[in-house]
N, C-alpha and C. Protein backbone atom coordinates (compact mmCIF):
# COMPACT_ATOMS: atom_id res chain seq x y z
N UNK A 1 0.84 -1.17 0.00
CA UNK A 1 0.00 0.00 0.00
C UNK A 1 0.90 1.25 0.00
N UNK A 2 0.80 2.41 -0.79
CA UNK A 2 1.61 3.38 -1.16
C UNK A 2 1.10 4.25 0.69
N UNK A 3 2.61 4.41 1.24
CA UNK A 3 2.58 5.11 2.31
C UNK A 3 2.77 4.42 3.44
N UNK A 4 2.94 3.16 2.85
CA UNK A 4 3.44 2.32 3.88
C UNK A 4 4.89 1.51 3.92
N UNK A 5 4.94 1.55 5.10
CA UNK A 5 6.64 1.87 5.34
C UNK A 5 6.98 -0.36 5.75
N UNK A 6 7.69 -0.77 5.02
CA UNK A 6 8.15 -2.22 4.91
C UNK A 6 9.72 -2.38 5.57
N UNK A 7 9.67 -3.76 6.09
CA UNK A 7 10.98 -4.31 6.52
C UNK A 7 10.85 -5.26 5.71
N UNK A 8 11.68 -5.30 4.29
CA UNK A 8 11.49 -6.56 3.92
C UNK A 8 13.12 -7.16 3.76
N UNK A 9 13.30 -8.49 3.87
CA UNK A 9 14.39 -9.32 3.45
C UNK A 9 14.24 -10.45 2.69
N UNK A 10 15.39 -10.53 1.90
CA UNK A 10 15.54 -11.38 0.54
C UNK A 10 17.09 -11.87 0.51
N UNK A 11 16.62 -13.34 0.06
CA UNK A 11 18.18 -14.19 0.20
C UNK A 11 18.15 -14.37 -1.30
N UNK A 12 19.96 -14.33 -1.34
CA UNK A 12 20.54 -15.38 -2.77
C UNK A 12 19.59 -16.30 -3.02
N UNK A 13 19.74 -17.11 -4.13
CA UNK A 13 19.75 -18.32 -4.58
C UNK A 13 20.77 -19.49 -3.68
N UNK A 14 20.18 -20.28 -3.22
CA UNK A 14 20.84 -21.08 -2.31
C UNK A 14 21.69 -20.68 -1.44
N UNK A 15 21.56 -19.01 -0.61
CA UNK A 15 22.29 -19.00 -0.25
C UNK A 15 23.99 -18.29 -0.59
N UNK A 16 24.18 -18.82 -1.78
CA UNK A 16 25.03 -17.84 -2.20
C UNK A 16 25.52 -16.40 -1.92
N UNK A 17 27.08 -16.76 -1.28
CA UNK A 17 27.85 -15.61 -0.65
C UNK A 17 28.25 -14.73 -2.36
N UNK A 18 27.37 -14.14 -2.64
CA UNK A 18 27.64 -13.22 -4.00
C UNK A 18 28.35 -11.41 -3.29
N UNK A 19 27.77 -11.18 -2.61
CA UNK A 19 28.06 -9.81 -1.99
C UNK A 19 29.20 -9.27 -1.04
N UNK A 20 30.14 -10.64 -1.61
CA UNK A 20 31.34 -10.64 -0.49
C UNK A 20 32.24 -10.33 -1.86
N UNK A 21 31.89 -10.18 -3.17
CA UNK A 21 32.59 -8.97 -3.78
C UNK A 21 32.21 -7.81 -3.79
N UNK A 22 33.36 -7.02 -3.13
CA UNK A 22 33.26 -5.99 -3.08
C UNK A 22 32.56 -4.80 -3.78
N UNK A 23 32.70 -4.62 -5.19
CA UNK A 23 32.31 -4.22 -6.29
C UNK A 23 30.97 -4.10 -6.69
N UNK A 24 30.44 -5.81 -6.80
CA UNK A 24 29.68 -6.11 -7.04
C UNK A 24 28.54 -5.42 -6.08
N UNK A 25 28.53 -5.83 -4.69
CA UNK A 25 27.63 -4.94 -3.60
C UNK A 25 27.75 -3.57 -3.91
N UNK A 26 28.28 -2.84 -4.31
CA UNK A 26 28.70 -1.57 -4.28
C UNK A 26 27.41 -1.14 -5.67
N UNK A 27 27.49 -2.04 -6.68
CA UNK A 27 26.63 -1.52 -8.07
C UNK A 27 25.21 -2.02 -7.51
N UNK A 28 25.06 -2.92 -6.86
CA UNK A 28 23.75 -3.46 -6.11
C UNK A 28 23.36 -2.40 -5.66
N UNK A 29 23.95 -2.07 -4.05
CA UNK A 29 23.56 -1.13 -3.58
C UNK A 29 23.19 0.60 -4.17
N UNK A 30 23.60 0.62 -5.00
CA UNK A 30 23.65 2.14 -6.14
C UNK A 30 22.30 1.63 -6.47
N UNK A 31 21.72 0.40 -6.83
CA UNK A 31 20.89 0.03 -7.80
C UNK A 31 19.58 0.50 -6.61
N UNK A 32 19.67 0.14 -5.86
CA UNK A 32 18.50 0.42 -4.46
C UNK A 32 18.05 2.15 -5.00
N UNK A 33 19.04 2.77 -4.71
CA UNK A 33 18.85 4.29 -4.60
C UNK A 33 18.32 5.03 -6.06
N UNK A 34 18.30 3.82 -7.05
CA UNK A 34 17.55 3.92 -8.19
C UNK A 34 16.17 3.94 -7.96
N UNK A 35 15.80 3.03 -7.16
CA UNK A 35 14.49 3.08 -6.96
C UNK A 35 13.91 4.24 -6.32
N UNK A 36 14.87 4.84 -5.38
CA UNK A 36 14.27 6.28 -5.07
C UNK A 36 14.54 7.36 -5.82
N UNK A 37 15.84 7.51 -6.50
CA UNK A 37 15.41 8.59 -7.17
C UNK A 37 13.98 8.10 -7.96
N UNK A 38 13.54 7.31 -8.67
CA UNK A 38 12.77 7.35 -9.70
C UNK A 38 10.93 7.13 -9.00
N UNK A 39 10.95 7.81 -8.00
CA UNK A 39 9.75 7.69 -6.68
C UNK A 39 9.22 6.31 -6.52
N UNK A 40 10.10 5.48 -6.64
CA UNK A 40 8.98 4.47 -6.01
C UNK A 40 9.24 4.41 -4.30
N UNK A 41 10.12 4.21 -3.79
CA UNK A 41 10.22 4.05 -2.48
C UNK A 41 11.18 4.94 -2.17
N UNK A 42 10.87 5.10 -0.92
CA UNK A 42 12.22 6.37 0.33
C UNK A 42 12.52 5.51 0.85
N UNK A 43 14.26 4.89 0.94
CA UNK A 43 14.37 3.80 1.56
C UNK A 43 14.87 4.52 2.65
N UNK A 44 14.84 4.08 3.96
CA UNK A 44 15.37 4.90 5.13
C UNK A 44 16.18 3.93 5.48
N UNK A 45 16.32 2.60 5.04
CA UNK A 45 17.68 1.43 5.58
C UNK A 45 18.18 0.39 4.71
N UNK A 46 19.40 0.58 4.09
CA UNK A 46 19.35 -0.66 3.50
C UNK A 46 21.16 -1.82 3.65
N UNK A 47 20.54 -2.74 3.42
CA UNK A 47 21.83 -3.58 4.48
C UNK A 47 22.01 -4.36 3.08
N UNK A 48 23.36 -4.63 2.59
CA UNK A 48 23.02 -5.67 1.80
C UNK A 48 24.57 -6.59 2.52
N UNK A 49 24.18 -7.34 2.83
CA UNK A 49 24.84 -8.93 3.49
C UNK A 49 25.70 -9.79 1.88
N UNK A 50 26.60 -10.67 2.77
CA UNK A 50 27.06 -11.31 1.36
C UNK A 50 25.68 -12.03 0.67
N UNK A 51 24.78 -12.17 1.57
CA UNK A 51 24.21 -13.73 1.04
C UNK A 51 22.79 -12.73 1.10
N UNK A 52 21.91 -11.61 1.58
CA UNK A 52 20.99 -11.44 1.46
C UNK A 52 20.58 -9.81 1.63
N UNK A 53 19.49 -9.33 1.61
CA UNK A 53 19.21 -8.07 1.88
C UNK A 53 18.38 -7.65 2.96
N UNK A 54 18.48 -6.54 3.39
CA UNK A 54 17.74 -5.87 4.25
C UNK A 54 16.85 -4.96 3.93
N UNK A 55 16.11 -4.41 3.93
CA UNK A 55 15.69 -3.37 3.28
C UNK A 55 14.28 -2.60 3.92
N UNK A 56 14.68 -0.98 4.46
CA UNK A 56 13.41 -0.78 4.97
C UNK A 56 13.32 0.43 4.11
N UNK A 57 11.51 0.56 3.63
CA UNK A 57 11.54 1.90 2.80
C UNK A 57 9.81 1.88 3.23
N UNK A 58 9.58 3.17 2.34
CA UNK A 58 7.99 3.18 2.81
C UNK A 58 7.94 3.32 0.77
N UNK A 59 6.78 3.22 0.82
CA UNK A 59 6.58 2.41 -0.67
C UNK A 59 5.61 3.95 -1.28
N UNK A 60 6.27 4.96 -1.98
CA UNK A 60 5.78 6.12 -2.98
C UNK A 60 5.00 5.70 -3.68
N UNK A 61 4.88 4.77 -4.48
CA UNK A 61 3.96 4.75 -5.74
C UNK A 61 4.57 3.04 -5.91
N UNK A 62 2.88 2.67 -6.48
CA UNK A 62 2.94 0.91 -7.01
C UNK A 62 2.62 0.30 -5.94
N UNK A 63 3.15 -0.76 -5.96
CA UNK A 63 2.83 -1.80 -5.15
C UNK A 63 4.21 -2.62 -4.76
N UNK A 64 3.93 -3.53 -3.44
CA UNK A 64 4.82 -3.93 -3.04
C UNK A 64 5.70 -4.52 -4.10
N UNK A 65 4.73 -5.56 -4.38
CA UNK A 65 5.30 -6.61 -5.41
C UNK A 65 5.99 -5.76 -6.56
N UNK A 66 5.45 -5.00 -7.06
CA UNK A 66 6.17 -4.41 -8.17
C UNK A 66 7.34 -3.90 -7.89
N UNK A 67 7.07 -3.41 -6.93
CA UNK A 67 8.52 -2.70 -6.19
C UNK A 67 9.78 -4.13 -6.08
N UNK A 68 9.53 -5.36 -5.53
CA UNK A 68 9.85 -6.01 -5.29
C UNK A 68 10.76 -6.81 -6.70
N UNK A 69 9.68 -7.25 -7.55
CA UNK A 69 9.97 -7.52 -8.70
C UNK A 69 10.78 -6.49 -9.58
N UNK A 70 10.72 -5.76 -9.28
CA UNK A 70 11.76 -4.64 -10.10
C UNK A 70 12.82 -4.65 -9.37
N UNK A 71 13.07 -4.26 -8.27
CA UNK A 71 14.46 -4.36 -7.05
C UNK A 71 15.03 -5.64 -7.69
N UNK A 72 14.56 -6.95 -7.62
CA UNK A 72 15.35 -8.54 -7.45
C UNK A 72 15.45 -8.35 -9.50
N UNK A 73 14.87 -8.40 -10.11
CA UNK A 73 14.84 -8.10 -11.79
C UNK A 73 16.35 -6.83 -11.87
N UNK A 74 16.49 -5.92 -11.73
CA UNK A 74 17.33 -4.64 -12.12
C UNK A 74 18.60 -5.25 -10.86
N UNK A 75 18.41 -5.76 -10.09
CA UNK A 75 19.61 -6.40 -9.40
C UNK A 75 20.34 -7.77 -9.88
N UNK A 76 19.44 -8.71 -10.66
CA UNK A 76 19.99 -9.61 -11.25
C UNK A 76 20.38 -9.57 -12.07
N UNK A 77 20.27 -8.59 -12.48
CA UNK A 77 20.91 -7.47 -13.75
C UNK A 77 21.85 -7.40 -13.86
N UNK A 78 22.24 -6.58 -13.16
CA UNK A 78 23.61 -5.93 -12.69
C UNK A 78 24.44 -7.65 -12.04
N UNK A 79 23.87 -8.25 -11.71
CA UNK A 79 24.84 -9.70 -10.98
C UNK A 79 25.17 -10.35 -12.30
N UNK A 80 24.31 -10.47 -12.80
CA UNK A 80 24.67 -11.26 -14.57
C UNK A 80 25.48 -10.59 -15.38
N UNK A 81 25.57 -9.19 -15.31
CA UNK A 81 26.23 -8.84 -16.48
C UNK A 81 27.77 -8.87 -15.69
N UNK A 82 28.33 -8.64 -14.46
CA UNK A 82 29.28 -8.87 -13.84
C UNK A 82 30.21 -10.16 -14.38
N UNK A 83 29.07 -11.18 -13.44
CA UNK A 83 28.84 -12.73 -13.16
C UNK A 83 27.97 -13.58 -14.10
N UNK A 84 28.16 -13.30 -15.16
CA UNK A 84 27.57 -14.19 -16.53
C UNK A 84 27.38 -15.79 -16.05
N UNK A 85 28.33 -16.66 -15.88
CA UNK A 85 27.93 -17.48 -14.75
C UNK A 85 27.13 -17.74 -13.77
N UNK A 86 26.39 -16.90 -13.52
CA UNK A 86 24.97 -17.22 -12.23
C UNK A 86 24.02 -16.72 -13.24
N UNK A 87 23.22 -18.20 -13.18
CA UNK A 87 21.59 -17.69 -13.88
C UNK A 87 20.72 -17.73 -12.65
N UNK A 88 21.15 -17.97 -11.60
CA UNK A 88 19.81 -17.89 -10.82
C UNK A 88 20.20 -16.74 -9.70
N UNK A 89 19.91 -15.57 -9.68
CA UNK A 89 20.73 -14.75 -8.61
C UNK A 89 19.42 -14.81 -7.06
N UNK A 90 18.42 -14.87 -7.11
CA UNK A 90 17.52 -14.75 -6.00
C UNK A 90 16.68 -15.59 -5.71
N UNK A 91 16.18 -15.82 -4.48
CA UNK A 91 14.89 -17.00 -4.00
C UNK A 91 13.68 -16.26 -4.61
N UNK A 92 12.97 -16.97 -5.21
CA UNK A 92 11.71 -16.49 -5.51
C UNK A 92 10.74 -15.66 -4.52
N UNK A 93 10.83 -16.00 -2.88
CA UNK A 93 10.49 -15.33 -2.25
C UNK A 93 10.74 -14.65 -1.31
N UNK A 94 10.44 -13.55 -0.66
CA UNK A 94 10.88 -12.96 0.43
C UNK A 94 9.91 -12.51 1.27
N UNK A 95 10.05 -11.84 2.36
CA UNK A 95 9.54 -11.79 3.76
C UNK A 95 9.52 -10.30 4.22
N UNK A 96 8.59 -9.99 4.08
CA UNK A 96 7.38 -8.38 4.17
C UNK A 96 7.36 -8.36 5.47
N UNK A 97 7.26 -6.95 6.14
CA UNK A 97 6.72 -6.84 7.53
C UNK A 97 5.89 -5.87 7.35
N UNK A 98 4.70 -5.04 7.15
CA UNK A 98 4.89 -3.40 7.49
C UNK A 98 4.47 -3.35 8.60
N UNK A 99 5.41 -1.84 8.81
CA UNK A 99 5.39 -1.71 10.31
C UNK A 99 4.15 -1.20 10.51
N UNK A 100 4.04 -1.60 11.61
CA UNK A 100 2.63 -0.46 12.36
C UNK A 100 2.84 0.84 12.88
N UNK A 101 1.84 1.61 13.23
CA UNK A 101 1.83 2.59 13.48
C UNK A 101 2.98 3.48 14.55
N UNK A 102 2.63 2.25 15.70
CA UNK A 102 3.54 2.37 17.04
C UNK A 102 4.90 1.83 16.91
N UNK A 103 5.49 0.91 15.89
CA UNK A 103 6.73 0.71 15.77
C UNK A 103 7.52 1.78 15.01
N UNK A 104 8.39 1.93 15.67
CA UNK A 104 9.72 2.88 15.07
C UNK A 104 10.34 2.25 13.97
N UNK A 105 10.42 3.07 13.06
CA UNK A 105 11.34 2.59 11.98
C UNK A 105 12.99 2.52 12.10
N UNK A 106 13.18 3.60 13.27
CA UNK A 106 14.23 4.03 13.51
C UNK A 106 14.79 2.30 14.62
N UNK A 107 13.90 2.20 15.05
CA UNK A 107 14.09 1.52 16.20
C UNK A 107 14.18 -0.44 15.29
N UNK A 108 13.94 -0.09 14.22
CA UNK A 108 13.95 -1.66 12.99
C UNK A 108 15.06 -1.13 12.57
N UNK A 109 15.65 -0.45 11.76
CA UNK A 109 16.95 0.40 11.01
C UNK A 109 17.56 0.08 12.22
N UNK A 110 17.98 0.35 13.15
CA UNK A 110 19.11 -0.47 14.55
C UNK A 110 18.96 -1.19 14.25
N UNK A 111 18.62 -2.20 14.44
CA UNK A 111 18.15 -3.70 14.08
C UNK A 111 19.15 -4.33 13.35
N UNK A 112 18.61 -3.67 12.14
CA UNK A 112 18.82 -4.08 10.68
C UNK A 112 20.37 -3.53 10.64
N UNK A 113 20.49 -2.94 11.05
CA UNK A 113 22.02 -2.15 11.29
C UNK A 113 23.26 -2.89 11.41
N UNK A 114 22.71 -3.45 12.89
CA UNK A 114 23.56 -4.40 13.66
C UNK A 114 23.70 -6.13 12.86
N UNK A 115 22.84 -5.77 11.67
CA UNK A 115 23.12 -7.83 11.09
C UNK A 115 24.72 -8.12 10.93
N UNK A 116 25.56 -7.04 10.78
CA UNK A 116 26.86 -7.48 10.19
C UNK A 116 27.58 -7.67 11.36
N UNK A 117 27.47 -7.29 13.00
CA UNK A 117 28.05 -7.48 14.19
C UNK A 117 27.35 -8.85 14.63
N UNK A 118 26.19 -9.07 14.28
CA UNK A 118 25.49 -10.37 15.11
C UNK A 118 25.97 -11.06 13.99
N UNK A 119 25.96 -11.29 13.03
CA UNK A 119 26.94 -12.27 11.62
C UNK A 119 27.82 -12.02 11.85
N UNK A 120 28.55 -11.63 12.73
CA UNK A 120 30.57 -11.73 13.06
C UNK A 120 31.34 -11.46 11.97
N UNK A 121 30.71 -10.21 11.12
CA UNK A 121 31.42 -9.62 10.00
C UNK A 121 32.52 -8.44 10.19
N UNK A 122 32.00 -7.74 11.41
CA UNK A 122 32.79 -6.76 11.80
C UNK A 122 32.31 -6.46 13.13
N UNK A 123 33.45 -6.05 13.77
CA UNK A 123 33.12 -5.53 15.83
C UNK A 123 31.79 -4.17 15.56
N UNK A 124 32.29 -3.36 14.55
CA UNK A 124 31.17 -2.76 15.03
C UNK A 124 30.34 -1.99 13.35
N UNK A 125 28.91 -1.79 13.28
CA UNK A 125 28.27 -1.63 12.62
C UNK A 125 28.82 -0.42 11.22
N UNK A 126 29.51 0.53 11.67
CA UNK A 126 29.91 1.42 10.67
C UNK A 126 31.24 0.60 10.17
N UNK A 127 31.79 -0.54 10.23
CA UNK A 127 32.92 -0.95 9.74
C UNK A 127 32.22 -1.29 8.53
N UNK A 128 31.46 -2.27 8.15
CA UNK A 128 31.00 -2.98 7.63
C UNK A 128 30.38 -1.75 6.24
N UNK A 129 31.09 -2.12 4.82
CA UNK A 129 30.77 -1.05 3.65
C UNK A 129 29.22 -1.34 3.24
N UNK A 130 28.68 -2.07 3.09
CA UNK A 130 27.42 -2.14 2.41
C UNK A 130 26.16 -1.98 2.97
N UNK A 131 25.98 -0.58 3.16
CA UNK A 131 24.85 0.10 3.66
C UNK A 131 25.01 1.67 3.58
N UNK A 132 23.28 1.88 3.84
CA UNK A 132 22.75 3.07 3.36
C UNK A 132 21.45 3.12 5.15
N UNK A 133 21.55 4.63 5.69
CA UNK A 133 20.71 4.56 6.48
C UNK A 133 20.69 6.25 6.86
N UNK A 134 19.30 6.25 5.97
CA UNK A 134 18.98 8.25 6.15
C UNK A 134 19.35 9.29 7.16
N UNK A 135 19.47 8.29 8.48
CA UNK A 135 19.69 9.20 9.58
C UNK A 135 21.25 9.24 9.96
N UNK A 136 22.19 8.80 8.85
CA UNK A 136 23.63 8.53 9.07
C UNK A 136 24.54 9.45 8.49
């Protein structure tokens, strides 16, 4: 629903540690902020993990799914033309929250923040390159 603000996350294809090139996360993540310039969503958090994503935005225009299907489509994009070798870059499905009224977004964005310290990627949350978070 346009105006409503989502926690959603999405894994590789099996799993697949793809985002532990450097590079590669780097054109991913650019690819997110496509979606806002071009109004579909204001993302206020976005985490991208070797193996999956984070992602909180409130949804401008369309629909989830579309939003969705365009994000994992224009990202497998960019993984294929890299990585010609992977035809399958994403799980077909992923996992929606929207928040309610009384939950903080700010208070999910921590959260979502901290995946790369609770995954023992780095001691502390700003080490870790692949992320975007409005209030930073």
């Amino acid at each position: 629903m346009v105006g409503q603000t989502y926690h959603v996350t999405f894994a590789t294809h099996d799993r697949r540690l793809l985002f532990d090139d450097f590079w590669l996360a780097r054109d991913v993540t650019r690819l997110f902020g496509g979606l806002d310039y071009h109004g579909e969503t204001r993302t206020h958090v976005l985490m991208l993990m070797p193996d999956h994503v984070h992602w909180l935005f409130t949804l401008e225009t369309g629909s989830l799914g579309r939003v969705m299907s365009r994000a994992k489509s224009r990202s497998a994009h960019v993984v294929k033309s890299r990585r010609p070798e992977i035809e399958v870059v994403w799980q077909k499905d992923y996992f929606d929250h929207a928040l309610r009224a009384e939950e903080s977004f700010r208070a999910v964005g921590e959260y979502v923040l901290a995946n790369p310290v609770r995954a023992g990627l780095v001691e502390q949350s700003g080490d870790y390159p692949h992320w975007f978070a409005e209030w930073v």
